[in-house]
N, C-alpha and C. Protein backbone atom coordinates (compact mmCIF):
# COMPACT_ATOMS: atom_id res chain seq x y z
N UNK A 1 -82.89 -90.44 1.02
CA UNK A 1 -83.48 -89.13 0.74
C UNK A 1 -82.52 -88.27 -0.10
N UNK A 2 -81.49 -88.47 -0.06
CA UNK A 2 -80.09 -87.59 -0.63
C UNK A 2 -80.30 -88.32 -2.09
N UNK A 3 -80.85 -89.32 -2.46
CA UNK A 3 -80.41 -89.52 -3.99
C UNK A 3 -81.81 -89.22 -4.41
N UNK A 4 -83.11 -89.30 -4.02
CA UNK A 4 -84.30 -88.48 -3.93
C UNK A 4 -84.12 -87.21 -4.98
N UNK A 5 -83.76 -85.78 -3.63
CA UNK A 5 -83.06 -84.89 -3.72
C UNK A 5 -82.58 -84.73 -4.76
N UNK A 6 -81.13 -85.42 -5.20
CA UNK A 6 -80.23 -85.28 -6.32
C UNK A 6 -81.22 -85.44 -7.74
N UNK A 7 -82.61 -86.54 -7.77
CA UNK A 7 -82.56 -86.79 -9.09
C UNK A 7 -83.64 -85.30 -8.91
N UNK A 8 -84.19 -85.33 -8.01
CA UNK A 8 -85.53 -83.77 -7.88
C UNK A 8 -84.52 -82.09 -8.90
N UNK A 9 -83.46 -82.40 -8.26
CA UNK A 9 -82.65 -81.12 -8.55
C UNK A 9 -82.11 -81.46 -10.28
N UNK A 10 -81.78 -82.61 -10.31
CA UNK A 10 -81.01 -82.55 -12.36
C UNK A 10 -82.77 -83.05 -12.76
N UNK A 11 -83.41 -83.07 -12.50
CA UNK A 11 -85.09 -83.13 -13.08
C UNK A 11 -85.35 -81.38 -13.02
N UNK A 12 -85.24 -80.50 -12.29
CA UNK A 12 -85.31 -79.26 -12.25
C UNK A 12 -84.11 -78.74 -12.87
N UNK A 13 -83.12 -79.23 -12.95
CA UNK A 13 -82.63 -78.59 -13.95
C UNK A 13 -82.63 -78.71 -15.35
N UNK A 14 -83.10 -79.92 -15.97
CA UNK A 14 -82.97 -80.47 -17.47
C UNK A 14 -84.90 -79.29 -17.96
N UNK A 15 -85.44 -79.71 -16.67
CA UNK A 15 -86.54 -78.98 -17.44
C UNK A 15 -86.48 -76.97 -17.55
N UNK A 16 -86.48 -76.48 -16.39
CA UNK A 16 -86.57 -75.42 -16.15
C UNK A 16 -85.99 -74.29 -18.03
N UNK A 17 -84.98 -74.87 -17.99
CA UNK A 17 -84.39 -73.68 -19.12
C UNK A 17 -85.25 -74.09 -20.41
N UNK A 18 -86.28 -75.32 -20.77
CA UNK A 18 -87.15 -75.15 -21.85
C UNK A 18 -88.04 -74.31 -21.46
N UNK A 19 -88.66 -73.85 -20.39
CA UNK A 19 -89.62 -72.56 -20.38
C UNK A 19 -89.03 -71.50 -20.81
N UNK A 20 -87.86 -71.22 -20.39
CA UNK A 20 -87.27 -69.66 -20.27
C UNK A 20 -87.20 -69.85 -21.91
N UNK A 21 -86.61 -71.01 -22.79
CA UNK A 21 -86.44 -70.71 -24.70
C UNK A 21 -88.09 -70.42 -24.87
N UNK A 22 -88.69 -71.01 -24.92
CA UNK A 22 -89.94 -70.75 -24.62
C UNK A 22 -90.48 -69.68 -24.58
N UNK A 23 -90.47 -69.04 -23.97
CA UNK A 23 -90.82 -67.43 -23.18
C UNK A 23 -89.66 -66.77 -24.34
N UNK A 24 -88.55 -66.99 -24.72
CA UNK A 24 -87.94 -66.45 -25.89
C UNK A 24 -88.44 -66.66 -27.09
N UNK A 25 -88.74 -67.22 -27.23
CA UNK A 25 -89.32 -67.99 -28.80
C UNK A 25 -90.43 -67.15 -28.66
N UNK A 26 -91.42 -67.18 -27.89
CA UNK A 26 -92.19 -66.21 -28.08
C UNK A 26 -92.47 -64.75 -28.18
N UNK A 27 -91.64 -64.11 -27.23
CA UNK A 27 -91.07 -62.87 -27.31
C UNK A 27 -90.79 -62.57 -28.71
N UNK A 28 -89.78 -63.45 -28.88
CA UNK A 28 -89.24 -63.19 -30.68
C UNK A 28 -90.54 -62.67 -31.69
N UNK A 29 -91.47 -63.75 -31.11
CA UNK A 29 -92.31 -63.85 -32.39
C UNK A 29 -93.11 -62.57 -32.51
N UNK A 30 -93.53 -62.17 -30.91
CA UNK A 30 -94.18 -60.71 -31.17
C UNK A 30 -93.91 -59.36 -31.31
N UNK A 31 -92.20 -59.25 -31.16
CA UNK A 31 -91.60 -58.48 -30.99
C UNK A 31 -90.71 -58.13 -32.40
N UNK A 32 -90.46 -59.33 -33.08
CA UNK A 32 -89.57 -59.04 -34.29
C UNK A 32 -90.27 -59.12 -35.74
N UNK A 33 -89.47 -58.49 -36.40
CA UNK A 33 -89.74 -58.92 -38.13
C UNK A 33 -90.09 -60.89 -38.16
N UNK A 34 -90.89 -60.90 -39.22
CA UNK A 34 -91.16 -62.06 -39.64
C UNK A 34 -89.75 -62.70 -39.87
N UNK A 35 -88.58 -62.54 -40.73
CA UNK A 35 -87.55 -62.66 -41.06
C UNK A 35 -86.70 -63.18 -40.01
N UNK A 36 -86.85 -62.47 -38.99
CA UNK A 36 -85.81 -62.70 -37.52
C UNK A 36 -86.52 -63.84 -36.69
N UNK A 37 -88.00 -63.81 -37.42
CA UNK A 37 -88.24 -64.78 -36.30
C UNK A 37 -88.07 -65.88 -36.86
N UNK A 38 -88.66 -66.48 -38.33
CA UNK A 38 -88.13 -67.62 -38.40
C UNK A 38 -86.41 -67.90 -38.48
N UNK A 39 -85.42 -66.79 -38.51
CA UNK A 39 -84.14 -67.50 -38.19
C UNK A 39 -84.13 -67.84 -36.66
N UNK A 40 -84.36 -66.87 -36.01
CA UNK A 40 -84.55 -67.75 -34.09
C UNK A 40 -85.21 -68.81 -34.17
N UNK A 41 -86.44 -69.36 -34.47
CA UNK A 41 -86.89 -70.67 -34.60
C UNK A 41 -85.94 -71.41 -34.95
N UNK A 42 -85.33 -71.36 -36.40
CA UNK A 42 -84.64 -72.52 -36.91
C UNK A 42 -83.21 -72.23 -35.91
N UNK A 43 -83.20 -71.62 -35.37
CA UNK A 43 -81.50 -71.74 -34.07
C UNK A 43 -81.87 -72.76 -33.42
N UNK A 44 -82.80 -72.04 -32.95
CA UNK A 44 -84.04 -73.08 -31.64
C UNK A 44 -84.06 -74.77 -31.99
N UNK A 45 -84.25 -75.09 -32.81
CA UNK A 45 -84.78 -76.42 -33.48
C UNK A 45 -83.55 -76.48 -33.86
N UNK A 46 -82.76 -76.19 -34.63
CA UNK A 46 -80.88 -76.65 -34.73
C UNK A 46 -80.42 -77.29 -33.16
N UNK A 47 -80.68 -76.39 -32.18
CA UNK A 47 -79.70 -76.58 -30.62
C UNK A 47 -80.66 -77.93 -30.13
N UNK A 48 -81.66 -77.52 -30.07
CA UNK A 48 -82.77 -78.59 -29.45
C UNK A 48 -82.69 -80.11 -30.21
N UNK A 49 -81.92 -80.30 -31.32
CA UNK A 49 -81.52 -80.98 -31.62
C UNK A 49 -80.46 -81.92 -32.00
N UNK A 50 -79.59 -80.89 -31.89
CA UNK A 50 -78.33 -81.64 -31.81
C UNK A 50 -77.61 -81.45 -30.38
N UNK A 51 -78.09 -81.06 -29.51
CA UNK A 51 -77.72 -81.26 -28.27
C UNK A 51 -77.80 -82.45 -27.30
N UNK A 52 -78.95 -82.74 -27.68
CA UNK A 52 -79.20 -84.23 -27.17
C UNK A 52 -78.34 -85.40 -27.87
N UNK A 53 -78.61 -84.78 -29.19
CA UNK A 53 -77.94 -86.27 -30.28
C UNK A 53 -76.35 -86.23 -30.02
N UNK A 54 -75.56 -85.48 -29.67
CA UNK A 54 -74.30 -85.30 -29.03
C UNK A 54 -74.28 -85.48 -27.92
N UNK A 55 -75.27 -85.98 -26.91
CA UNK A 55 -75.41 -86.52 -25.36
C UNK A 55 -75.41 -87.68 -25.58
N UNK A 56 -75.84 -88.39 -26.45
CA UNK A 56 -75.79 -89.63 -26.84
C UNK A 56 -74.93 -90.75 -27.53
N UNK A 57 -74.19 -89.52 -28.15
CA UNK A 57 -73.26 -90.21 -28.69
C UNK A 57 -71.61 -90.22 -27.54
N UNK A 58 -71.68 -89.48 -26.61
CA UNK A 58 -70.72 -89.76 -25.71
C UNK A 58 -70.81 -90.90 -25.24
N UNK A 59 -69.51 -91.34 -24.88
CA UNK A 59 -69.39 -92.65 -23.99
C UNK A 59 -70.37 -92.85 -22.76
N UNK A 60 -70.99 -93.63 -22.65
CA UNK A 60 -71.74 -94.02 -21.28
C UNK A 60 -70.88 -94.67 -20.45
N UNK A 61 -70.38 -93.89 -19.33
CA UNK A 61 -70.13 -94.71 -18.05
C UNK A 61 -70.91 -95.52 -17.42
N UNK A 62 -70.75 -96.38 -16.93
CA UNK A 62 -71.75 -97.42 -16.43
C UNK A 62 -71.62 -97.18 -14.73
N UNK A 63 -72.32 -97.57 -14.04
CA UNK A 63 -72.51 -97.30 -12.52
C UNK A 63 -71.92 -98.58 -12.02
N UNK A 64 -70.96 -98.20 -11.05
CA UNK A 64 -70.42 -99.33 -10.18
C UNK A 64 -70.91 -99.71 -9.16
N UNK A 65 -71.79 -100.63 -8.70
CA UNK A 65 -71.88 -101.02 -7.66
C UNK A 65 -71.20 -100.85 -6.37
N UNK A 66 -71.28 -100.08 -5.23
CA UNK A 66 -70.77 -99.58 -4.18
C UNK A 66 -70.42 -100.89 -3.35
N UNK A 67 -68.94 -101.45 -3.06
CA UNK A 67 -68.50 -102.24 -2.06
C UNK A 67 -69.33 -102.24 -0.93
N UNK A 68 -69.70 -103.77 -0.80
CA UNK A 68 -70.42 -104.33 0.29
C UNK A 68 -70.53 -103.08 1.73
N UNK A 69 -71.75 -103.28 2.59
CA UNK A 69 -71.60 -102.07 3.97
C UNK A 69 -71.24 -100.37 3.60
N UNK A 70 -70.77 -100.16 2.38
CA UNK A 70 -70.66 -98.52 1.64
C UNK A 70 -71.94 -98.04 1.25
N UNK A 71 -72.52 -97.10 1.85
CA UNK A 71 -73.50 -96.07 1.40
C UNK A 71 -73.17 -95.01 0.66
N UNK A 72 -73.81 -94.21 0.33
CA UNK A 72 -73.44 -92.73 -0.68
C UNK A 72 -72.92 -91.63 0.63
């Protein structure tokens, strides 16, 4: 149930903060000059993209198999 849990919580966390840009991105759009909004878009689409592609390019640790009778 504890590794359940763990993936429920980094699944709530990887998603949750695309609503909140979201809810910004939109704000922007009704609230600002045409001008301001497409530079916030193109921030938006800059981060949203090279954030991942720099998650990827880090080293992957690989998972060790837990010694025989060892639980988490």
């Amino acid at each position: 149930m504890n590794i359940y849990l763990q993936g429920l919580t980094m699944g709530l966390a990887y998603v949750a903060p695309i609503g909140l840009q979201n809810l910004f991105v939109i704000n922007s759009a009704l609230t600002q000059k045409q001008g301001r909004v497409y530079l916030t878009a193109l921030i938006v689409i800059f981060w949203d993209i090279s954030l991942p592609v720099s998650a990827l390019r880090l080293p992957q640790r690989r998972a060790q198999p837990l010694p025989e009778g060892q639980t988490c």
